[in-house]
Protein backbone atom coordinates (compact mmCIF):
# COMPACT_ATOMS: atom_id res chain seq x y z
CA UNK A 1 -52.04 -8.45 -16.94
CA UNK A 2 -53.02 -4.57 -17.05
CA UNK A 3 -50.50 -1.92 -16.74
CA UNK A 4 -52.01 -1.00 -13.03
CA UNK A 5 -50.32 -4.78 -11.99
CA UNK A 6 -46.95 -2.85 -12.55
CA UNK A 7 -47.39 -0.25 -10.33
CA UNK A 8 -46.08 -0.82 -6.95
CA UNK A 9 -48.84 0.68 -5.06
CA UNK A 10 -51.84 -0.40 -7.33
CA UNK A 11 -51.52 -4.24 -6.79
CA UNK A 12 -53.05 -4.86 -3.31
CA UNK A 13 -54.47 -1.60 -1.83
CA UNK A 14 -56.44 0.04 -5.03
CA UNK A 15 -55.65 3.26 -6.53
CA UNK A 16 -53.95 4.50 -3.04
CA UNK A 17 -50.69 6.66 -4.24
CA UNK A 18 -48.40 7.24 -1.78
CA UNK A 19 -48.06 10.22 -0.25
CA UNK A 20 -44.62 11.37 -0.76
CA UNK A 21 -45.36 11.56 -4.57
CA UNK A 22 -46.19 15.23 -5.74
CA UNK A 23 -49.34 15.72 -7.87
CA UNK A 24 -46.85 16.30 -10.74
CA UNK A 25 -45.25 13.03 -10.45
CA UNK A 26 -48.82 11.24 -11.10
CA UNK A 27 -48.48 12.59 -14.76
CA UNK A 28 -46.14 10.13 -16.91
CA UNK A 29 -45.12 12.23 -19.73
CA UNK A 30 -44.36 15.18 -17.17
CA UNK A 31 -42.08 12.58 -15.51
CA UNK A 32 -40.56 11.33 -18.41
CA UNK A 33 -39.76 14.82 -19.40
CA UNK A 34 -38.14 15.58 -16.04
CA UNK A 35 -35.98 12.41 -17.02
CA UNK A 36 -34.91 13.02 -20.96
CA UNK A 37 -33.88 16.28 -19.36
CA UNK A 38 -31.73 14.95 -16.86
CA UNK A 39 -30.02 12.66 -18.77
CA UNK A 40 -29.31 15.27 -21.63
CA UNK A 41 -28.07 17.27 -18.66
CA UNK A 42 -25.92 14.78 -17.32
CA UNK A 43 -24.73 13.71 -20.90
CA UNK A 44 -23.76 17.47 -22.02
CA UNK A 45 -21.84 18.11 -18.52
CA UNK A 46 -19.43 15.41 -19.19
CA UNK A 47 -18.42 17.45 -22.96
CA UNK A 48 -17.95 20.31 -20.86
CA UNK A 49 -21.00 22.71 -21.56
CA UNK A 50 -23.28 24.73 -20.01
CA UNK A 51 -22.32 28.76 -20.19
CA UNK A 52 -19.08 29.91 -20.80
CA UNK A 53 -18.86 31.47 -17.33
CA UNK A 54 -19.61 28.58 -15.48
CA UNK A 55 -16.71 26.50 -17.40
CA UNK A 56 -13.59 28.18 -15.47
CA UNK A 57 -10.28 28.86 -16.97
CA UNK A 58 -10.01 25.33 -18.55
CA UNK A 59 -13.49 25.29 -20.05
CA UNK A 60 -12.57 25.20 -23.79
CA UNK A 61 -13.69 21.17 -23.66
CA UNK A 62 -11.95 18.36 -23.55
CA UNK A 63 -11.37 18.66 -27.57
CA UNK A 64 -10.49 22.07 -28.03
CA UNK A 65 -8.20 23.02 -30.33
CA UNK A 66 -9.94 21.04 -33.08
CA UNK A 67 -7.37 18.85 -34.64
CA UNK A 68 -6.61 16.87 -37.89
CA UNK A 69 -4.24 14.38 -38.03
CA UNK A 70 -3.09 12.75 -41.21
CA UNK A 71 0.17 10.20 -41.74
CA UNK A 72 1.46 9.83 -45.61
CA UNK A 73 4.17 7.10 -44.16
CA UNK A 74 7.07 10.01 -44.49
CA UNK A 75 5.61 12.11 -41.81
CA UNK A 76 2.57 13.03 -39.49
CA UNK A 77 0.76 16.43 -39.93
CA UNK A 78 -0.95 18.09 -37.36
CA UNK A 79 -3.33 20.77 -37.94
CA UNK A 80 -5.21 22.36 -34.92
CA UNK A 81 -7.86 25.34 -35.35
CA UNK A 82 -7.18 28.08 -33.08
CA UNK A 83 -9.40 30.67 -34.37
CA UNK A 84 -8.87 34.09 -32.74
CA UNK A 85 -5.19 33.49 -31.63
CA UNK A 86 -1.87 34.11 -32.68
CA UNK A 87 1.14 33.54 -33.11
CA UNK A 88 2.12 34.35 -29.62
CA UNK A 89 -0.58 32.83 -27.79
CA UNK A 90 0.23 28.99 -28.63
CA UNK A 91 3.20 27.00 -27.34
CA UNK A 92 4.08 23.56 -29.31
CA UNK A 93 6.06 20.93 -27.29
CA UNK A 94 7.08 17.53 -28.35
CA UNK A 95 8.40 15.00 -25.44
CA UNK A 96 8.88 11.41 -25.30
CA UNK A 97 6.68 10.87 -28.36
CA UNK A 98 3.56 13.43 -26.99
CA UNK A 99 2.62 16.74 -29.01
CA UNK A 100 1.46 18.76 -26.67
CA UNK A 101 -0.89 22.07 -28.02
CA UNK A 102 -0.57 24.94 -24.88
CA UNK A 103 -2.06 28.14 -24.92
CA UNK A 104 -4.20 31.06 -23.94
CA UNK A 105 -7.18 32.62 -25.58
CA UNK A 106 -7.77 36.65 -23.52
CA UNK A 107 -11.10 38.70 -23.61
CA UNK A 108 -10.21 41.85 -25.89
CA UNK A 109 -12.11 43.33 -23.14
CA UNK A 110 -12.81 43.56 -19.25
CA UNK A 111 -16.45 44.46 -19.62
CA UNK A 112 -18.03 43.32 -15.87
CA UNK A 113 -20.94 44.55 -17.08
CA UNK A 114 -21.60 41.60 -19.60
CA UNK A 115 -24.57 39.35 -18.94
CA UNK A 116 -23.71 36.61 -21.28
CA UNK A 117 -21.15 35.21 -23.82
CA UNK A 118 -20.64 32.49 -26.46
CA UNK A 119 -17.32 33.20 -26.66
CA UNK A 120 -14.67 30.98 -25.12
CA UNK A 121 -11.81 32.88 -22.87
CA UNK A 122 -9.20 30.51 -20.78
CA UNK A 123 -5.86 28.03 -21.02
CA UNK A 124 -5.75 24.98 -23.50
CA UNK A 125 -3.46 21.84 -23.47
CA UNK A 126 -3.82 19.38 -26.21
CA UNK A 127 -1.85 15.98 -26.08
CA UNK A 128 -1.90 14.03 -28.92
CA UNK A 129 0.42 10.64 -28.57
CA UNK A 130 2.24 10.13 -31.82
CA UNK A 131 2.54 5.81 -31.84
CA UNK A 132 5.53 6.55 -33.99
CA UNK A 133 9.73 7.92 -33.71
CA UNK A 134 10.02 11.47 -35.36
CA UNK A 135 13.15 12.96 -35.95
CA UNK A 136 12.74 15.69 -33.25
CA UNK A 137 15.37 18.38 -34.87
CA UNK A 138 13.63 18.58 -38.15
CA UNK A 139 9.53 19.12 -36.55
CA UNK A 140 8.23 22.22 -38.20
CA UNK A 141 5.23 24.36 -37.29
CA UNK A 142 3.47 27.06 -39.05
CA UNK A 143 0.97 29.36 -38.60
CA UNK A 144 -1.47 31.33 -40.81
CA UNK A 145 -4.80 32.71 -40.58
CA UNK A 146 -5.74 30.86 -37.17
CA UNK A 147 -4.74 27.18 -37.98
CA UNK A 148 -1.71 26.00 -36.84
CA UNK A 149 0.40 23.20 -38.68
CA UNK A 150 2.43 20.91 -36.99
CA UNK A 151 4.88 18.69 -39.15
CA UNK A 152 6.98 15.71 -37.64
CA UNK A 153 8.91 13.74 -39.99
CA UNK A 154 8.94 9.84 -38.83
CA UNK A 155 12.39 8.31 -38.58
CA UNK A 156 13.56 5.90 -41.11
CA UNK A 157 12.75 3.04 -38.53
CA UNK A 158 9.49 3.94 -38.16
CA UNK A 159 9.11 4.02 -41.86
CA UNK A 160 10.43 0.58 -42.43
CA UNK A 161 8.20 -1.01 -39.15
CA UNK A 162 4.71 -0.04 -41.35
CA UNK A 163 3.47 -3.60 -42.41
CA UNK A 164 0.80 -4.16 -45.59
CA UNK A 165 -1.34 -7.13 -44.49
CA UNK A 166 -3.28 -8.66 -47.50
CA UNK A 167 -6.94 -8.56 -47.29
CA UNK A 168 -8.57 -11.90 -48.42
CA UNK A 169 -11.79 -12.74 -49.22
């Protein structure tokens, strides 16, 4: 079998192409191209890129704040990069076992005149589901040099419910 067997319009009436094709869809690597493109396009639009002006308010990404989450048993820490914040700009909430991360991120500026920016402007909300009780009146958060730490002590239940299971060979 040759390759020209598996195209559609080779097998009974010669070398005819059809004429809807362009001469540009003749060439196989130019077509292949078109498609690697597309799907990088359409693989990159669902993390929420492209230019910062064509993301909107809530165009930070789906991940933004950046966020590390560790659990020593005795509590669960929380730390979320928020470069460029402060203090003032973030809003920690903690309801029915959900941290939620809120804030805002401003332009120092109002320049209309700019033509393009890497830097991200708009409204977060992070919610990160705990999985475990925390005594709610003792969660502490600090904040220092643009990374915010979140602290949430687990209850003694939830400290007696973690099970070691043996690993056998």
């Amino acid at each position: 079998m040759s390759v020209r067997d598996l195209i559609p319009w080779g097998r009974n009436n010669g070398n005819q192409v059809p004429t809807f094709f362009r001469d540009d869809d003749r060439d196989p690597f130019l077509s292949l191209h078109r498609e690697v493109n597309r799907l990088f396009d359409d693989v990159l639009r669902g993390f929420g890129s492209g230019l910062p002006s064509q993301r909107g308010a809530s165009g930070l990404g789906a991940g933004w704040p950046n966020v590390e989450i560790s659990d020593t048993g005795k509590e669960i820490k929380v730390t979320a990069e928020v470069p460029g914040l402060e203090e003032k700009d973030i809003e920690v909430l903690l309801d029915d076992g959900v941290l939620t991360l809120k804030g805002e991120k401003r332009s120092e500026t109002e320049d209309k005149e700019k033509q393009f920016s890497e830097r991200y402007y708009g409204r977060f909300e992070r919610r990160i589901p705990l999985g475990s009780e925390v005594k709610e009146d003792q969660v502490e958060a600090t904040f220092k040099n643009g990374v915010l730490t979140v602290s949430l002590p687990k209850t003694e239940r939830a400290q007696s419910q973690v099970k070691r299971i043996a690993i056998r060979s």
